[in-house]
PDB file of N, CA and C in Angstrom:
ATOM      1  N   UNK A   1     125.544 159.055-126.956  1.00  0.00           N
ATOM      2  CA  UNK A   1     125.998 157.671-126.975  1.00  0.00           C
ATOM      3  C   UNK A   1     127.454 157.655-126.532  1.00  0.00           C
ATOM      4  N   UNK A   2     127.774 156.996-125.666  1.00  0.00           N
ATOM      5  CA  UNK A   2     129.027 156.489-125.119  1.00  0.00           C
ATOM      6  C   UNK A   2     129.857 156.117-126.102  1.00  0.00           C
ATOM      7  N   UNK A   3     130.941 156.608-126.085  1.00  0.00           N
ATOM      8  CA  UNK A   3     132.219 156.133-126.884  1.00  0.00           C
ATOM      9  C   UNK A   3     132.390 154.612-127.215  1.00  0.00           C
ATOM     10  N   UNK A   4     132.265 153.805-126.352  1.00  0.00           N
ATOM     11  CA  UNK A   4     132.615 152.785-126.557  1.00  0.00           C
ATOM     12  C   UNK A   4     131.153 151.718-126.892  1.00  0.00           C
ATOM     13  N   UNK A   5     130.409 152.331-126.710  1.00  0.00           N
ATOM     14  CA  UNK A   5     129.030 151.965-127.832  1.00  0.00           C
ATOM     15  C   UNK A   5     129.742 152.301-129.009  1.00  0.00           C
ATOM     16  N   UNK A   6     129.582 153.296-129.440  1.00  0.00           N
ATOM     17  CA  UNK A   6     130.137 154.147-131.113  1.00  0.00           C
ATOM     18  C   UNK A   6     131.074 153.163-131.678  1.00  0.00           C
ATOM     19  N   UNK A   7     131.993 152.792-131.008  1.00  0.00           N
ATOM     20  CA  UNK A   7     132.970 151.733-131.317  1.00  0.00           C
ATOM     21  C   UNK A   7     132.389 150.068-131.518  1.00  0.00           C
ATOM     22  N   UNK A   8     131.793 150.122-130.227  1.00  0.00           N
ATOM     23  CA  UNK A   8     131.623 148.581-130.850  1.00  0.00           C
ATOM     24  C   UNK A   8     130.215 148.514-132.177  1.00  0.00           C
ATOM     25  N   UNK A   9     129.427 149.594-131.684  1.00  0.00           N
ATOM     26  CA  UNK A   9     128.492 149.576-132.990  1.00  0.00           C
ATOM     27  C   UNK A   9     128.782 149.537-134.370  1.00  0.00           C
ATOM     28  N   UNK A  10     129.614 150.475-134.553  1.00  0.00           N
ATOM     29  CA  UNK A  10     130.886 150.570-136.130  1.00  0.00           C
ATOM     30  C   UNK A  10     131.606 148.601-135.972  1.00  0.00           C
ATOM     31  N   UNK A  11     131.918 148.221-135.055  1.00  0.00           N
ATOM     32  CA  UNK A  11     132.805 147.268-135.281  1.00  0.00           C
ATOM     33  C   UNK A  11     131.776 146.068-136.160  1.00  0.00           C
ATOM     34  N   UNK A  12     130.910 146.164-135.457  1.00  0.00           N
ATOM     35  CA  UNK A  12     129.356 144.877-135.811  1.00  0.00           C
ATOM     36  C   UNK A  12     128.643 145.333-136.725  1.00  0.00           C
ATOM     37  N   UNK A  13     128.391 146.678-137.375  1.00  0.00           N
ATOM     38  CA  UNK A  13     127.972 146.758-138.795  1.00  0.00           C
ATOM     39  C   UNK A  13     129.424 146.114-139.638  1.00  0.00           C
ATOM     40  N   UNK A  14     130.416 146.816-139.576  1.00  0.00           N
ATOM     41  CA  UNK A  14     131.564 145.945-140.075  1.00  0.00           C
ATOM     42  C   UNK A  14     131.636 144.342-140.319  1.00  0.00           C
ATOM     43  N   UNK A  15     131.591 143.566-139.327  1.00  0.00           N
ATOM     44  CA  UNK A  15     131.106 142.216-139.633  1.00  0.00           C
ATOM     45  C   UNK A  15     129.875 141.981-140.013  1.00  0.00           C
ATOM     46  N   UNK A  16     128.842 142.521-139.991  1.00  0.00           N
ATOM     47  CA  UNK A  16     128.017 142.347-140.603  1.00  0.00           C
ATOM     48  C   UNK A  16     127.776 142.842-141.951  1.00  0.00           C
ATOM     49  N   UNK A  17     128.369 143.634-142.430  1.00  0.00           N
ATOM     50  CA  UNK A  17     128.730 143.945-143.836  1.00  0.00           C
ATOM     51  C   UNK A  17     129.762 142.819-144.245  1.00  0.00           C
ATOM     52  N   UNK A  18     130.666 142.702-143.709  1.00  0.00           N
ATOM     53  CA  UNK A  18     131.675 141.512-144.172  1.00  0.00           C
ATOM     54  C   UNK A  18     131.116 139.889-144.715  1.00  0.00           C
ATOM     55  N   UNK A  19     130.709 140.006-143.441  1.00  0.00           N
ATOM     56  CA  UNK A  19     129.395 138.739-143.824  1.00  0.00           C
ATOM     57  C   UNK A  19     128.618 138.573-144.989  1.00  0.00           C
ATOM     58  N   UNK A  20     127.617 139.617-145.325  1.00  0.00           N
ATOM     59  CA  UNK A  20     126.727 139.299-146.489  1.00  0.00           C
ATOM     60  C   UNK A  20     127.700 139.687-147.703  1.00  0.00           C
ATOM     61  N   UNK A  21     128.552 140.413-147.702  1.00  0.00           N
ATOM     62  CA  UNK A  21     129.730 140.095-148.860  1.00  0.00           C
ATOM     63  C   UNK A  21     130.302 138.750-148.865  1.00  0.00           C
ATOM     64  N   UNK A  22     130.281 137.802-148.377  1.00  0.00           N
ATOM     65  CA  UNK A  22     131.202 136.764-148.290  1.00  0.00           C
ATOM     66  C   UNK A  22     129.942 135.727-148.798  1.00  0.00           C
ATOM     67  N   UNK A  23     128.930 135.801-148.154  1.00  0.00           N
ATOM     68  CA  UNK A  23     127.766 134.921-148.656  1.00  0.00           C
ATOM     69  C   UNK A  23     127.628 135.003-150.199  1.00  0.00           C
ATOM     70  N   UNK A  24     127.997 133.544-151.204  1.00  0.00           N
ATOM     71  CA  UNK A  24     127.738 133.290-152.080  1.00  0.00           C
ATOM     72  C   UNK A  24     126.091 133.058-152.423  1.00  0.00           C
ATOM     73  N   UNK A  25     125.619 134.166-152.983  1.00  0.00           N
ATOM     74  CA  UNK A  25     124.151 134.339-153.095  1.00  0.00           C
ATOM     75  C   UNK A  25     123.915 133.375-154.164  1.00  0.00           C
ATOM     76  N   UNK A  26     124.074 132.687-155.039  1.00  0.00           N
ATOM     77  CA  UNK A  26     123.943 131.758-156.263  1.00  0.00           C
ATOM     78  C   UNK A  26     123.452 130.711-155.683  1.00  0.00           C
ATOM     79  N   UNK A  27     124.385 130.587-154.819  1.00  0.00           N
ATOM     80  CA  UNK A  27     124.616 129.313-154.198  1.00  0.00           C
ATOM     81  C   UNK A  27     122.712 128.637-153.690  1.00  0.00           C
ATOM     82  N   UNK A  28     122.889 130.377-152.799  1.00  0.00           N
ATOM     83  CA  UNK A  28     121.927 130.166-151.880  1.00  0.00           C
ATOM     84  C   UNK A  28     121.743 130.216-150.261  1.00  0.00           C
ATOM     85  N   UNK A  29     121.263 131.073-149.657  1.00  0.00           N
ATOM     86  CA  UNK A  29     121.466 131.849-148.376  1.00  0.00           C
ATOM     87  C   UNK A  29     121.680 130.481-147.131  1.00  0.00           C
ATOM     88  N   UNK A  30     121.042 129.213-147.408  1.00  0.00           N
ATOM     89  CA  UNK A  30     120.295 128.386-146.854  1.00  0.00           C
ATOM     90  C   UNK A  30     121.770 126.849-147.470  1.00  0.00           C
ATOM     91  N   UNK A  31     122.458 127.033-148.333  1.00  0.00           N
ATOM     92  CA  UNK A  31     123.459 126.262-148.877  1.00  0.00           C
ATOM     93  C   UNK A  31     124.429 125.876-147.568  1.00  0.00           C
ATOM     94  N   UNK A  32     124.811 124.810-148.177  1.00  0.00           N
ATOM     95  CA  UNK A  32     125.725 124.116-146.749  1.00  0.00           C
ATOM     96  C   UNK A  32     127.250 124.632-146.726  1.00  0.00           C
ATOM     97  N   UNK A  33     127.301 125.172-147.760  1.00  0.00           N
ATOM     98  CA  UNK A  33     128.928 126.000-147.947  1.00  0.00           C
ATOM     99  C   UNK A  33     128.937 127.533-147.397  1.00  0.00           C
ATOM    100  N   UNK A  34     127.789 128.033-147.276  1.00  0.00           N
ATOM    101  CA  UNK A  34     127.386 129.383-146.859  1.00  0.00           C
ATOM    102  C   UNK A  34     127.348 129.058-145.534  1.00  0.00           C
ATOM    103  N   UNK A  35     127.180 127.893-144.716  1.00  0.00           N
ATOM    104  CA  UNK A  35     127.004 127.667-143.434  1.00  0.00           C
ATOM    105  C   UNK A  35     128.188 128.121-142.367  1.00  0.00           C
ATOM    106  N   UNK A  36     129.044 128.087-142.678  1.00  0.00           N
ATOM    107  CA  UNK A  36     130.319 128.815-141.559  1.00  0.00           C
ATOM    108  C   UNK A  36     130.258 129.713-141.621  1.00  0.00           C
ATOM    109  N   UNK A  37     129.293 131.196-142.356  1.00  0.00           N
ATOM    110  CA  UNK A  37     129.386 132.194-142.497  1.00  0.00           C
ATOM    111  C   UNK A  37     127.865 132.539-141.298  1.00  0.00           C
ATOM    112  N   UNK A  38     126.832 131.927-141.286  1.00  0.00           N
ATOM    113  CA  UNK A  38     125.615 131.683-140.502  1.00  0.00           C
ATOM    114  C   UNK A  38     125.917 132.124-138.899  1.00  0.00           C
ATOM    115  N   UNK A  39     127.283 131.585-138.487  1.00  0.00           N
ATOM    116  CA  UNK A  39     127.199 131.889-137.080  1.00  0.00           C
ATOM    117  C   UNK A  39     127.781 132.892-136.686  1.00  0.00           C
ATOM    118  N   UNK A  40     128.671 133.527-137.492  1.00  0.00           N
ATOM    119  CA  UNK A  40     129.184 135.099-137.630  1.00  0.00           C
ATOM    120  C   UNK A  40     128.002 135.997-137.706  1.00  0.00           C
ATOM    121  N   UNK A  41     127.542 135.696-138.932  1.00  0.00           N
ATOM    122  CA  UNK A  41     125.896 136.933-139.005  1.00  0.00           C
ATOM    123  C   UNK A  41     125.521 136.573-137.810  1.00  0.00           C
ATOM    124  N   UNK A  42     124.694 135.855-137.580  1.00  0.00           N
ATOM    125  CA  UNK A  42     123.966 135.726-136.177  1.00  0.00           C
ATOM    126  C   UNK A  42     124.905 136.019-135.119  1.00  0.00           C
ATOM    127  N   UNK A  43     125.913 136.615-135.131  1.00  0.00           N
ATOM    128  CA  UNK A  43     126.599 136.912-133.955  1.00  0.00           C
ATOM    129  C   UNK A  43     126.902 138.425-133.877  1.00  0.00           C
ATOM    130  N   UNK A  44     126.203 138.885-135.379  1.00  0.00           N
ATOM    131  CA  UNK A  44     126.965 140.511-135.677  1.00  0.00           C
ATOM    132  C   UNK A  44     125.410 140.937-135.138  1.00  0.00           C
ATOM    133  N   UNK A  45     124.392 140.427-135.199  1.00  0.00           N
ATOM    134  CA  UNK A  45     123.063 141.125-135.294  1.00  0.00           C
ATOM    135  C   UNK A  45     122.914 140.527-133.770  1.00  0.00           C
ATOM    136  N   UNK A  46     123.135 139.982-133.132  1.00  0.00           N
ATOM    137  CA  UNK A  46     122.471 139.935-131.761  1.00  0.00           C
ATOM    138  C   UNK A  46     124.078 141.137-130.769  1.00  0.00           C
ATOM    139  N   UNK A  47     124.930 141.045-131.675  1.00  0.00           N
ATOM    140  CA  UNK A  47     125.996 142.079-131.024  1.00  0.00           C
ATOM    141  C   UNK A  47     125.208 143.504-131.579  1.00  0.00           C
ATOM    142  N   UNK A  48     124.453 143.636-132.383  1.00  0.00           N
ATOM    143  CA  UNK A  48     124.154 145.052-132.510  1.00  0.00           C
ATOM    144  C   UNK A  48     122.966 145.044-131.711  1.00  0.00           C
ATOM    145  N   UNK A  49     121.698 144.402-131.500  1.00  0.00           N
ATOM    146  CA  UNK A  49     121.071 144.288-130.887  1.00  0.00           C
ATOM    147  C   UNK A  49     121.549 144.534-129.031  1.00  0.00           C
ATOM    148  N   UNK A  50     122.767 144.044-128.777  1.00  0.00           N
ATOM    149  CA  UNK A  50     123.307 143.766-127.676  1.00  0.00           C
ATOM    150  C   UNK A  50     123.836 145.344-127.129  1.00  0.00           C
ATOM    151  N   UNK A  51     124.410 145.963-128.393  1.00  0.00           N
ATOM    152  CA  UNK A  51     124.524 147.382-128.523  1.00  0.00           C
ATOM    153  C   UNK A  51     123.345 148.672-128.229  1.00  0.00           C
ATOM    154  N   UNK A  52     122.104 148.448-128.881  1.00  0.00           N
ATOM    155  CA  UNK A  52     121.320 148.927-128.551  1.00  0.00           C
ATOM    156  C   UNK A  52     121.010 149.022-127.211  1.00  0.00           C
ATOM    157  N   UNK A  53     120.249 148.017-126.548  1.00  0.00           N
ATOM    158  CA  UNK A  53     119.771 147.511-125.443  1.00  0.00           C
ATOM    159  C   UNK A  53     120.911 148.058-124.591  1.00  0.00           C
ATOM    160  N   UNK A  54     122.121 148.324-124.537  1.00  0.00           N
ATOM    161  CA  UNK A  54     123.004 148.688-123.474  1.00  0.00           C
ATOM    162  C   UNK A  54     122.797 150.610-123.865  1.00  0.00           C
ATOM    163  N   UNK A  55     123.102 150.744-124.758  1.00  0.00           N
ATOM    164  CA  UNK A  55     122.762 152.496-125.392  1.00  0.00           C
ATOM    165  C   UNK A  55     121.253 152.856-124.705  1.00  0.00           C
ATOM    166  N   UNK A  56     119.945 152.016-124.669  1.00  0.00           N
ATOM    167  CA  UNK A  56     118.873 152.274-124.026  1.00  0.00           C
ATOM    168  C   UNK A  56     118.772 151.946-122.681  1.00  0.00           C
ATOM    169  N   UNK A  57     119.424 151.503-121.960  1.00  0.00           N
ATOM    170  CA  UNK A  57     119.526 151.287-120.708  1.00  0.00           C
ATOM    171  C   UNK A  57     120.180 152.624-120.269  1.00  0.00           C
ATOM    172  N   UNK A  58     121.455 153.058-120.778  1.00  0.00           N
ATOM    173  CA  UNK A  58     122.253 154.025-120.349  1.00  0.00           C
ATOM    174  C   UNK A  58     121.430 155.137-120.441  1.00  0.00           C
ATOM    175  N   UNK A  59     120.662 155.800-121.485  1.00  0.00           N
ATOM    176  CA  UNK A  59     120.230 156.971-121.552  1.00  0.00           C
ATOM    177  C   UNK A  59     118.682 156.794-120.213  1.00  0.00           C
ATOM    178  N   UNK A  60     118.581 155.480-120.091  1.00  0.00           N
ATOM    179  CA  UNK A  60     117.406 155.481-118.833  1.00  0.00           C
ATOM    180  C   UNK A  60     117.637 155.802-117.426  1.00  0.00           C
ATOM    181  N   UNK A  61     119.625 155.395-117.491  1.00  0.00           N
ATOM    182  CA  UNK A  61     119.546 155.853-116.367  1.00  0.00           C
ATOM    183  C   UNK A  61     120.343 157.416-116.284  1.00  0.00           C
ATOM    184  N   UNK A  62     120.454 157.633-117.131  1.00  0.00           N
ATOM    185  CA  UNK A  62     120.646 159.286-117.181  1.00  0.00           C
ATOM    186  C   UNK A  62     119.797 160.202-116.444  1.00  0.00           C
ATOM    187  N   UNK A  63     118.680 159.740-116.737  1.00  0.00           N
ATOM    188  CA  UNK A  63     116.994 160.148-116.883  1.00  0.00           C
ATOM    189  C   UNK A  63     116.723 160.158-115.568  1.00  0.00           C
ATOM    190  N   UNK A  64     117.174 159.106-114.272  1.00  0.00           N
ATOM    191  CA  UNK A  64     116.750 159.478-112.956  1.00  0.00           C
ATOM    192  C   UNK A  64     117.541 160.496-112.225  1.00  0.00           C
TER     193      UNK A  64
END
């Protein structure tokens, strides 16, 4: 894995750990005060997702 995968992968578990710490679970995942926290998560998991998909592309083209 490329260095700068390694990096941004560590960076987006990071916000995404930050995130579900910050989510007041009492409240309720789905609560309207938990809502400014909604577009961060969804931004840490399609950035890790975004991570992957570039890490599997790279090792494909290793491969030719």
């Amino acid at each position: 894995m490329k260095t700068i995968y390694k990096v941004f992968l560590v960076l987006f578990i990071v916000f995404l750990g930050v995130n579900l710490y910050v989510i007041d679970w009492e409240l309720g995942f789905m609560n309207e005060e938990n809502s400014s926290v909604h577009v961060s998560l969804v931004a840490s998991v399609i950035g890790l997702l975004f991570v992957w998909v570039m890490h599997t592309w790279s090792k494909l083209a290793e491969n030719k």
